[in-house]
C-alpha atoms as a PDB file:
ATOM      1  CA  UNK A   1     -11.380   9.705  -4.709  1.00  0.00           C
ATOM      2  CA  UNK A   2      -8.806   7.075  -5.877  1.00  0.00           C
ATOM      3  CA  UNK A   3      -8.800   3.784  -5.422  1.00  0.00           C
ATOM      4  CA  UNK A   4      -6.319   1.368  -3.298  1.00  0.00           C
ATOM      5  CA  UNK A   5      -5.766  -2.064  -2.051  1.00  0.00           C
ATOM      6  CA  UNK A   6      -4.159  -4.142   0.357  1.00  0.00           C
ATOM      7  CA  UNK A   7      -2.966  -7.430  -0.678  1.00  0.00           C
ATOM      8  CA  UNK A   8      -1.016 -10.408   1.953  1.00  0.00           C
ATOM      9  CA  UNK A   9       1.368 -11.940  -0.612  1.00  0.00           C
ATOM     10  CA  UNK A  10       3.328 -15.017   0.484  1.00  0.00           C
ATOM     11  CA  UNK A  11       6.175 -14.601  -1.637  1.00  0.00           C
ATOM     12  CA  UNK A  12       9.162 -14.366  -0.856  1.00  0.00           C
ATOM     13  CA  UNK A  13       8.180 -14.198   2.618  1.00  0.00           C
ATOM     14  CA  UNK A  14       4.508 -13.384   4.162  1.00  0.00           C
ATOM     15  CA  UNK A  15       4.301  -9.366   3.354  1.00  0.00           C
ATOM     16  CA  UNK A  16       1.599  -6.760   2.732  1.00  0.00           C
ATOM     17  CA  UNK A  17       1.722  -4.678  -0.393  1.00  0.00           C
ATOM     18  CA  UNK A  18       0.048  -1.315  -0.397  1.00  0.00           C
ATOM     19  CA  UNK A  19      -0.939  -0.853  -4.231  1.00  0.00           C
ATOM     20  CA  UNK A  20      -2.458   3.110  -4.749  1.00  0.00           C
ATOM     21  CA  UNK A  21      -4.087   4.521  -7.809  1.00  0.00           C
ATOM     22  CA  UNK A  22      -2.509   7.381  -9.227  1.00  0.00           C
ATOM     23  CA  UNK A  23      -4.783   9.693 -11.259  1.00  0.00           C
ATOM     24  CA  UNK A  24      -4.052   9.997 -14.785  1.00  0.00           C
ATOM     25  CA  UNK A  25      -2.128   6.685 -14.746  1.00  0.00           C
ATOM     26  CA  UNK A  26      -2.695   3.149 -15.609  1.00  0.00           C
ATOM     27  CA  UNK A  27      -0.220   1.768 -12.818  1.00  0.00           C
ATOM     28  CA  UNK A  28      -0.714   1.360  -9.481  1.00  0.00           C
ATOM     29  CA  UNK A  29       1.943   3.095  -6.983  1.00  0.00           C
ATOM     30  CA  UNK A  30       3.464   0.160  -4.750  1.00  0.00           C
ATOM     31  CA  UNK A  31       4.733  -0.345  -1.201  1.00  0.00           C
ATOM     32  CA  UNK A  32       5.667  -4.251   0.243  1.00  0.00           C
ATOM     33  CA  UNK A  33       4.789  -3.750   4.226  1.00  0.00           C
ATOM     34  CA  UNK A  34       6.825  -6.142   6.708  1.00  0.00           C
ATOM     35  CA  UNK A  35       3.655  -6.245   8.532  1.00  0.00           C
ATOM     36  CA  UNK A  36      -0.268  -5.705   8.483  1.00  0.00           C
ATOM     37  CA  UNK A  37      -1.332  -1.779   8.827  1.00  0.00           C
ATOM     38  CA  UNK A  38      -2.288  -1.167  12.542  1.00  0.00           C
ATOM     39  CA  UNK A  39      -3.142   2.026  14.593  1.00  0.00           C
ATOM     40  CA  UNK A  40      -0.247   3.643  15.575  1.00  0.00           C
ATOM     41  CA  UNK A  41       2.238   0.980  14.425  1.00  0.00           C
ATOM     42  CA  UNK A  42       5.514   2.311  12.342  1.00  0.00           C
ATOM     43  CA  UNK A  43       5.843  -0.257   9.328  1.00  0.00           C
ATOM     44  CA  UNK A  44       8.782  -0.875   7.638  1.00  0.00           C
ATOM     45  CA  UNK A  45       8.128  -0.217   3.637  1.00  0.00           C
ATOM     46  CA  UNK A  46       9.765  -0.562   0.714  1.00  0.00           C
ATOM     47  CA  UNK A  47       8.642   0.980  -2.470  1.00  0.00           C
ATOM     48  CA  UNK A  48       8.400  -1.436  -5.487  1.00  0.00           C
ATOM     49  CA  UNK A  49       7.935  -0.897  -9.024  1.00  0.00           C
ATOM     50  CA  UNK A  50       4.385   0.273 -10.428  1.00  0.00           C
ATOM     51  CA  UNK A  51       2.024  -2.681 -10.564  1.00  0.00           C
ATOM     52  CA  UNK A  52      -0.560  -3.044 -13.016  1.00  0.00           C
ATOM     53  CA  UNK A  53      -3.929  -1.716 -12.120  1.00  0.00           C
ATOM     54  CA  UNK A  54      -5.944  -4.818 -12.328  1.00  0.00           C
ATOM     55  CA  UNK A  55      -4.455  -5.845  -8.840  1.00  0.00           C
ATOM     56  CA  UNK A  56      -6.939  -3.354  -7.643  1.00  0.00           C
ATOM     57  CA  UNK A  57      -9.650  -5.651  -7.722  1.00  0.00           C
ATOM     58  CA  UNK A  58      -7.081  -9.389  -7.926  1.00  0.00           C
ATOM     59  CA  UNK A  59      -6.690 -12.162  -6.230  1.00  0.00           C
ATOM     60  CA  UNK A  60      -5.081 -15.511  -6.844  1.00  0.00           C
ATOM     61  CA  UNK A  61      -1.903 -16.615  -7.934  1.00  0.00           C
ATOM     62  CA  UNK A  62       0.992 -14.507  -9.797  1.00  0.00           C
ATOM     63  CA  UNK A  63       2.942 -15.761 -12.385  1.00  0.00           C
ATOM     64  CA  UNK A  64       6.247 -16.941 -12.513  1.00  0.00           C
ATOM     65  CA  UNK A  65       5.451 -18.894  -9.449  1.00  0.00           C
ATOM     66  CA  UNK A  66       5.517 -15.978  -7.278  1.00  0.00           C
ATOM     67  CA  UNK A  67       2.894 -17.170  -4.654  1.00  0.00           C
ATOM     68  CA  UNK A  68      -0.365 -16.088  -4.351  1.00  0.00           C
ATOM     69  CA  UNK A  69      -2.625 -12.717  -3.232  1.00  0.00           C
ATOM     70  CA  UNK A  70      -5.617 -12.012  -1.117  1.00  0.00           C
ATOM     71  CA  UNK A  71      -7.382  -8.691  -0.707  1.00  0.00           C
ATOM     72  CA  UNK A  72      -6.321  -7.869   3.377  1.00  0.00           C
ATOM     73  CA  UNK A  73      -8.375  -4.554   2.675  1.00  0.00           C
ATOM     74  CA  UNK A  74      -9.395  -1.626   0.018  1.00  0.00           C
ATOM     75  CA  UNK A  75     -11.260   0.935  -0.615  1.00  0.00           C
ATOM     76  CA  UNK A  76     -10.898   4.872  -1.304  1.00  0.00           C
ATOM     77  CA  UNK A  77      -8.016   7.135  -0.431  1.00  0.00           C
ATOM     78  CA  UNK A  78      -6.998  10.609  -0.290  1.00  0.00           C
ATOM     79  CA  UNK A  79      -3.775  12.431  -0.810  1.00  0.00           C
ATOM     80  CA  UNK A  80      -3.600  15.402   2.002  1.00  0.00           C
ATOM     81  CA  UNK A  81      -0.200  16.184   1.210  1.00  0.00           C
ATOM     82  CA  UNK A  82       2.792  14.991  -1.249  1.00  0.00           C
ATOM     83  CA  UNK A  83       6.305  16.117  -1.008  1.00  0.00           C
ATOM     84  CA  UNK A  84       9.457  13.983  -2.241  1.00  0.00           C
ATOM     85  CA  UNK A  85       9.401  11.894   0.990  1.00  0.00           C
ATOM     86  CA  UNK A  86       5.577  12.321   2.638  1.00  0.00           C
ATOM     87  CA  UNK A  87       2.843  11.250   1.373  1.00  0.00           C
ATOM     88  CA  UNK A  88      -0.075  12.088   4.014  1.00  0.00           C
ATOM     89  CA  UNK A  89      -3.579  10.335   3.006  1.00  0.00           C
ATOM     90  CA  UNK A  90      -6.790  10.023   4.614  1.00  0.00           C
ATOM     91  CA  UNK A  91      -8.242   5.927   4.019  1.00  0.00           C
ATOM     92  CA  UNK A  92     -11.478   5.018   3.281  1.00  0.00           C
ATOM     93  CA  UNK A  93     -11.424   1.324   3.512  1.00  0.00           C
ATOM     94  CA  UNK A  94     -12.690  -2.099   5.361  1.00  0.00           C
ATOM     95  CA  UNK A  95      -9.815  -2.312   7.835  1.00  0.00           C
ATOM     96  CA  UNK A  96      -8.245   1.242   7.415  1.00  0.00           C
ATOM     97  CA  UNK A  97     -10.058   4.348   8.528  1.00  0.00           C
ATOM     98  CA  UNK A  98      -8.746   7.711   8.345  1.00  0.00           C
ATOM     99  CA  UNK A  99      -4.909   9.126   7.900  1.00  0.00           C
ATOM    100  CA  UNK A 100      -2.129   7.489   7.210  1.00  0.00           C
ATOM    101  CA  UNK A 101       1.462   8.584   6.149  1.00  0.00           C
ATOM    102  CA  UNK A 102       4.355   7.207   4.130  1.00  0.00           C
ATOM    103  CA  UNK A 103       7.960   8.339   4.896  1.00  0.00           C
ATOM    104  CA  UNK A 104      11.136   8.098   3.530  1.00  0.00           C
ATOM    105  CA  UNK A 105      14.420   9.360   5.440  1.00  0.00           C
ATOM    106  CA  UNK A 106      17.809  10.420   4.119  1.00  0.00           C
ATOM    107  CA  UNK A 107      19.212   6.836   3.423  1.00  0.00           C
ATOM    108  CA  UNK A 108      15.841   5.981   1.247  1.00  0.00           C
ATOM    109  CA  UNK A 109      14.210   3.753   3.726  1.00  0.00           C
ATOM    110  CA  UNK A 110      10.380   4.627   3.465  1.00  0.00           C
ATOM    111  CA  UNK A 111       8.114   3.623   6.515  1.00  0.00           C
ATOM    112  CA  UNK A 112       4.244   3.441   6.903  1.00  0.00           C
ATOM    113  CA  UNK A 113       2.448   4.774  10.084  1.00  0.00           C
ATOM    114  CA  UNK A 114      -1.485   4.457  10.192  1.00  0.00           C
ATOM    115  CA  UNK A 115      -2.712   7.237  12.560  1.00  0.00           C
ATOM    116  CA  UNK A 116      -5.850   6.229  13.522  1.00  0.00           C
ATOM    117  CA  UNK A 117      -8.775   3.368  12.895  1.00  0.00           C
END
């Protein structure tokens, strides 16, 4: 299984970025959340450039004066499905336990929607 975090970053604004392994790559696939990852809760999310993997296992301050990161949760993911805009994936983490789904509609907007634990 692949690897993924959840870091609370406080700039710009208090946010959640969703950083995800991708196999075969050294970057990390990245969302910014508007909000912490709940059951059942549709997140606004927007998808950011590839990070670096060593955010995987990071946390402290970012240069450039770009605030600071704390691990909100991690652990091990699956990808169930993967079109051009769904991603469905089952969590194995601290906070996050089971599927999950990024989407993105016609006007590019993606959202995040935890299904259950």
């Amino acid at each position: 299984m692949l690897r993924f975090v959840i870091l609370n970053h406080d700039h710009p604004h208090l946010h959640w970025d969703l950083l995800l392994e991708q196999f075969g790559k050294e970057t990390l696939r990245t969302w910014r959340l508007e909000q912490p990852p709940a059951p059942g809760a549709v997140i606004q999310a927007e998808a950011l450039p590839d990070h670096r993997r060593m955010y995987l296992d990071y946390e402290g301050p970012i240069s450039g004066n770009r605030g600071e990161v704390q691990r909100w949760d991690s652990g091990e993911y699956e990808v169930l499905l993967q079109t051009a805009t769904e991603i469905v994936m089952r969590f194995e983490g601290t906070r996050i336990q089971g599927e999950a789904m990024l989407q993105c509609n016609e006007s590019g907007t993606w959202t995040f929607k935890v299904q259950s634990g």
